[in-house]
Protein backbone atom coordinates (compact mmCIF):
# COMPACT_ATOMS: atom_id res chain seq x y z
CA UNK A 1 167.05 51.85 60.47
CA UNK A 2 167.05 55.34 60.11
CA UNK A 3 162.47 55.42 59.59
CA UNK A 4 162.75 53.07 62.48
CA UNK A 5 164.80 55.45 64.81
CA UNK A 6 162.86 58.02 63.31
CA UNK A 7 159.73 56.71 64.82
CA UNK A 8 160.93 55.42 67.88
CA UNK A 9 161.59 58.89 68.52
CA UNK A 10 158.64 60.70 67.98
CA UNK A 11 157.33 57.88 70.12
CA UNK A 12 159.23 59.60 72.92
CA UNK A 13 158.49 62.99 72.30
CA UNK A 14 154.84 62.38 72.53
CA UNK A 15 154.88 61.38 76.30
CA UNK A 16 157.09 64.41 77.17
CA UNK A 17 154.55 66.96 75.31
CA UNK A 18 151.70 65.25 76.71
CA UNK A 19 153.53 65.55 80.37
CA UNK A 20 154.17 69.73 79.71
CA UNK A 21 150.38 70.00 78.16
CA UNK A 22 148.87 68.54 81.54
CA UNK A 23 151.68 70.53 83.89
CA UNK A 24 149.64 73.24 82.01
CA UNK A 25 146.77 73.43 84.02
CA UNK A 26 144.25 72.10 81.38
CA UNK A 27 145.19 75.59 78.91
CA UNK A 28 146.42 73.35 75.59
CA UNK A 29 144.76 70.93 74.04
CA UNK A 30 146.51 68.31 72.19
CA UNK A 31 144.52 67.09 68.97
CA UNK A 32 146.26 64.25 66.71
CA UNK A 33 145.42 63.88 63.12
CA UNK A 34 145.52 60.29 61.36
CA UNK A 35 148.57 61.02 60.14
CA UNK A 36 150.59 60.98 63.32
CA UNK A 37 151.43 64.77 63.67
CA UNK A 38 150.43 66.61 66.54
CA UNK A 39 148.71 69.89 66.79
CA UNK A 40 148.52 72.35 69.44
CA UNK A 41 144.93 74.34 70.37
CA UNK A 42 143.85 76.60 72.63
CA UNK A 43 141.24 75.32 74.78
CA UNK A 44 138.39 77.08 76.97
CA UNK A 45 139.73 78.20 80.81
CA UNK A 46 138.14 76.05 83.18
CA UNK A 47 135.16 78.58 84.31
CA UNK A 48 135.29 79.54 88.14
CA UNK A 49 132.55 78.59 90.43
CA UNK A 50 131.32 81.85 90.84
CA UNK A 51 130.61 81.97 86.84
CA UNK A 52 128.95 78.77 87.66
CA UNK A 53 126.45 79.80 89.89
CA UNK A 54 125.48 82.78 87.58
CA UNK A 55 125.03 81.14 84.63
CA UNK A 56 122.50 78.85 87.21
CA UNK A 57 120.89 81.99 88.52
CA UNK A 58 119.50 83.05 85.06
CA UNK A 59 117.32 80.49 84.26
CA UNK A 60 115.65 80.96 87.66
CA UNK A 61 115.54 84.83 86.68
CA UNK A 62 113.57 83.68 83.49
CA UNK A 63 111.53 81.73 85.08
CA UNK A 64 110.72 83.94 88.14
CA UNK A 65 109.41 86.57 85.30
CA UNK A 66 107.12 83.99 83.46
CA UNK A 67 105.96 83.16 86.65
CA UNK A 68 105.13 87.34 87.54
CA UNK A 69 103.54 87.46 83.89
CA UNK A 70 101.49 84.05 84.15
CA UNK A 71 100.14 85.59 87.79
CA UNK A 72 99.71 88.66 85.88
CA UNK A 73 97.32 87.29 83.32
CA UNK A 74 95.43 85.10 85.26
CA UNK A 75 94.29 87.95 87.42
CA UNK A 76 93.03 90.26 84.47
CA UNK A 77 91.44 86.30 83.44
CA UNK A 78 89.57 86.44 87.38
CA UNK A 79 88.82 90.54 87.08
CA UNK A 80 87.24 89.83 83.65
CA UNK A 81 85.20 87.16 84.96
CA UNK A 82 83.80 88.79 87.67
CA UNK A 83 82.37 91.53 85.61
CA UNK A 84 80.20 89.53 83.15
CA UNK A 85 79.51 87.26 86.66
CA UNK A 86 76.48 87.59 88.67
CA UNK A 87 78.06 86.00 91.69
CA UNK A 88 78.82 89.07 94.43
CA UNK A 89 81.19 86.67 96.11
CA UNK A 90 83.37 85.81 93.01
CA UNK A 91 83.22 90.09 92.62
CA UNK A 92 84.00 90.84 95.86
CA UNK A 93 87.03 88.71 95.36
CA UNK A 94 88.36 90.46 92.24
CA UNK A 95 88.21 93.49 93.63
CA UNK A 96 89.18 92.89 96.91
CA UNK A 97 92.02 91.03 96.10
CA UNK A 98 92.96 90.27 92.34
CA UNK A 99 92.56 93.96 91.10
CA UNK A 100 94.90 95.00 94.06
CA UNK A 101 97.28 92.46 93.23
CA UNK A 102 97.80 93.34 89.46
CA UNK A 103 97.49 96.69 90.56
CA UNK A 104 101.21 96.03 92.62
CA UNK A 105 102.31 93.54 90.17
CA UNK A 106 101.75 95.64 86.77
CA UNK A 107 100.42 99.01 86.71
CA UNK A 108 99.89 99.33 83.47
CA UNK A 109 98.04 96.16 82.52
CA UNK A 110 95.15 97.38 84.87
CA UNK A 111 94.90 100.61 82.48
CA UNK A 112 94.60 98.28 79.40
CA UNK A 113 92.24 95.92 81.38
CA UNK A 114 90.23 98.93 82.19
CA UNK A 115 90.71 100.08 77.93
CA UNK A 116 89.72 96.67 76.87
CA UNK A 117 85.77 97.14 78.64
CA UNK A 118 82.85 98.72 77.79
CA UNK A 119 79.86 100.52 79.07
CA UNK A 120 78.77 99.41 82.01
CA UNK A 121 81.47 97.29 82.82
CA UNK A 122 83.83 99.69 82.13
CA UNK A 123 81.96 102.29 84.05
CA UNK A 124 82.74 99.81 87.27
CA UNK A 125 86.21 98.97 87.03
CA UNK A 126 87.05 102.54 86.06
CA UNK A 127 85.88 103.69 89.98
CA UNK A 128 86.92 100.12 91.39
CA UNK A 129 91.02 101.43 89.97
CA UNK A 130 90.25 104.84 90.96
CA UNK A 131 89.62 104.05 94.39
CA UNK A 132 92.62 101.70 94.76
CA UNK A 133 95.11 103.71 92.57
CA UNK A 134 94.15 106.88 94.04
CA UNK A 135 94.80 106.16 97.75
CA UNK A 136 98.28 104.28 96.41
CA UNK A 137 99.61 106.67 94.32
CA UNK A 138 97.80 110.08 93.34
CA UNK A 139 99.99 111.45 90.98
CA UNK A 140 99.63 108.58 89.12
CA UNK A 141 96.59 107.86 89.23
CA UNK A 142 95.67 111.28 88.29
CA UNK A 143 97.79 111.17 85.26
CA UNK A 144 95.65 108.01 84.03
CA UNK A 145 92.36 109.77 84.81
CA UNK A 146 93.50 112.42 83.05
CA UNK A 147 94.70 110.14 79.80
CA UNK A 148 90.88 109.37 78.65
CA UNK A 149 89.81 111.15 75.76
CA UNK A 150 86.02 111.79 77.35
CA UNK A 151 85.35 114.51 79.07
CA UNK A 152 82.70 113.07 80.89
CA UNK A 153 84.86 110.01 81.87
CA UNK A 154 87.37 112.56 83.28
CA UNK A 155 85.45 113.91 85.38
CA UNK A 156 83.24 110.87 86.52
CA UNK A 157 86.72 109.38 87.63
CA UNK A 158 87.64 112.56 89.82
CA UNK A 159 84.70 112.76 91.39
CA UNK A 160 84.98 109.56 92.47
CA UNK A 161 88.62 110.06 93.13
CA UNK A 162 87.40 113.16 95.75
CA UNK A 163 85.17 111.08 97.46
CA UNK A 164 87.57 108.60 97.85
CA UNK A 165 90.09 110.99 99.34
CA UNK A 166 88.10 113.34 101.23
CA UNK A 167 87.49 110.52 104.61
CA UNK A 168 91.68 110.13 104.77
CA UNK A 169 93.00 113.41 103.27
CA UNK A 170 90.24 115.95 102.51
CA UNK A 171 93.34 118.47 101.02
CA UNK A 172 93.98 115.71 98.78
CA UNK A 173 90.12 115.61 97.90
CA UNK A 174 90.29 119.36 96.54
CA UNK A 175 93.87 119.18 95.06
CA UNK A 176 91.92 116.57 92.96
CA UNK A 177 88.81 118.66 92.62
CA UNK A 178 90.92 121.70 91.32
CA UNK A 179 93.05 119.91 89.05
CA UNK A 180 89.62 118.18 87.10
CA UNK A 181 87.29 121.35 88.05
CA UNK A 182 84.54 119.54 89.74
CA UNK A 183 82.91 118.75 92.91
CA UNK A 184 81.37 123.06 93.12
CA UNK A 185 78.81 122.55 90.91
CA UNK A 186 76.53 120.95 93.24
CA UNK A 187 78.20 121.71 96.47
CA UNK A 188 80.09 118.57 97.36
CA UNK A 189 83.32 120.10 97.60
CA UNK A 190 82.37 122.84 100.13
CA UNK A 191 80.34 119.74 102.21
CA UNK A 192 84.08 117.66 102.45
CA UNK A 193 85.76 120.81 103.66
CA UNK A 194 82.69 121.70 106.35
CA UNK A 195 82.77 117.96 107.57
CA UNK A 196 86.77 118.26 107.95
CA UNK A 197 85.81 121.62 109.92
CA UNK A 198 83.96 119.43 111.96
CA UNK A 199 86.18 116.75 112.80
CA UNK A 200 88.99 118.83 112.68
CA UNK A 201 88.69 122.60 112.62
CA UNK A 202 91.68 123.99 113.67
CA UNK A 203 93.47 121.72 110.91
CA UNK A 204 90.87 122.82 108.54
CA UNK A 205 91.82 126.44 109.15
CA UNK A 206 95.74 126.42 108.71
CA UNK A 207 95.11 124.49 105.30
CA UNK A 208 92.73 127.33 104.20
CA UNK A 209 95.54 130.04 105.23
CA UNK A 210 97.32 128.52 102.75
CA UNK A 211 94.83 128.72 99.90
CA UNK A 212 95.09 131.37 97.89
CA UNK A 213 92.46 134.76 97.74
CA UNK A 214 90.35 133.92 95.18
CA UNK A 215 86.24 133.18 94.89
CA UNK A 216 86.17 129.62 95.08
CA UNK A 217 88.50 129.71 98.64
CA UNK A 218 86.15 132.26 99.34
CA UNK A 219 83.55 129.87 99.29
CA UNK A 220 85.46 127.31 101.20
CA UNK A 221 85.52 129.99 104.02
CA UNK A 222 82.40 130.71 104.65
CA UNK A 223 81.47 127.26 105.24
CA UNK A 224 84.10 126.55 107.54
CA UNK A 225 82.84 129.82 109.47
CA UNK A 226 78.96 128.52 109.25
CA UNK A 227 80.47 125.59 111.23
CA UNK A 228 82.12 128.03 113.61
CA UNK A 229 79.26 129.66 114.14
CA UNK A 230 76.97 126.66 115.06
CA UNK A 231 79.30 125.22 117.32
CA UNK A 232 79.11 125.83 121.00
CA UNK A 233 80.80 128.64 123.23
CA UNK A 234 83.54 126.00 124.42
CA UNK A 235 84.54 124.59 121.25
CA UNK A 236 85.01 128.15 119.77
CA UNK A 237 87.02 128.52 122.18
């Protein structure tokens, strides 16, 4: 009798826990062994739906950046291509649109694209990323030019850089002239500035007061006057 009432009333307890454990919003667990006894864990919180939608949002944030790194690779894949490619339409196409592309998406896999060539190929898509990068970002694109380890590439890259610049910002064109010391040589420098004189003389002159006294603004000068002088009576004026 007494094993029987014994059991009869754990049989009632068990409802009553089981009651308080679901009053409990979910925050016990009840786990039974075989042996009858009852033992109390601490289960997870139910997570909130705002958890929910975050743990949701990272696989599509994973995914987004394969996706940025596939595009990415399959560009440099198109550029290379097009270099070794004989076709001026599948060229024109790498340039006009892939390079400038990576160029946005990942700055820094155009410099090793560019590190990976050789000679002549090199020699293009060195000028192709110097006329891009140059008119997107100078500074940075100045840095890079100035990263190669030959001279001669240095300076083949400003050059073209100048050229580049002097039809939008000729002040640009000899910032960049300065900084890699070229473009005096064989006169081209002094031909951007008398061309901006040109188009634009008064312009031209309040950028050379700000030059400072030295022989190569010197130089700068006396073209711009040379275009002075050859202009007409009105337009001096």
């Amino acid at each position: 009798m007494t094993e029987s009432r014994a059991n009869g009333g754990q049989r009632k307890t068990l409802p009553a826990i089981l009651a308080l454990t679901v009053a409990g919003a979910g925050a016990l667990v009840l786990v039974f062994s075989n042996d009858g006894d009852v033992n109390v864990a601490h289960g997870p919180a139910p997570q909130s739906s705002r958890a929910g939608l975050v743990a949701e949002a990272t696989p599509r944030a994973d995914v987004s950046h394969q996706g940025l790194h596939e595009a990415g690779r399959q560009r440099q894949r198109e550029i290379e291509l097009a270099l070794v490619s004989n076709n001026p339409q599948q060229r024109d196409a790498a340039f006009g649109l892939a390079l400038p592309e990576l160029l946005d998406l990942d700055p820094g896999s155009v410099v090793e694209l560019v590190a990976r060539q050789e000679n002549e190929a090199r020699n293009i898509l060195r000028d192709e990323v110097v006329r891009l990068w140059i008119r997107k970002d100078r500074d940075a694109a100045m840095i890079w030019m100035g990263s190669f380890e030959n001279e001669w590439e240095r300076k083949a890259s400003a050059v073209t850089a100048m050229r580049t610049l002097a039809a939008i910002n000729p002040a640009q064109a000899v910032a960049v002239a300065d900084e890699f010391d070229v473009g005096r040589d064989d006169g081209s420098l002094e031909h951007i500035v008398q061309i901006w004189a040109t188009e634009n003389f008064d312009e031209c002159m309040r950028w050379l007061s700000t030059r400072p006294d030295n022989p190569q603004t010197s130089q700068l000068r006396a073209r711009v006057e040379q275009v002075r002088e050859q202009a007409s009576p009105d337009e001096r004026n």
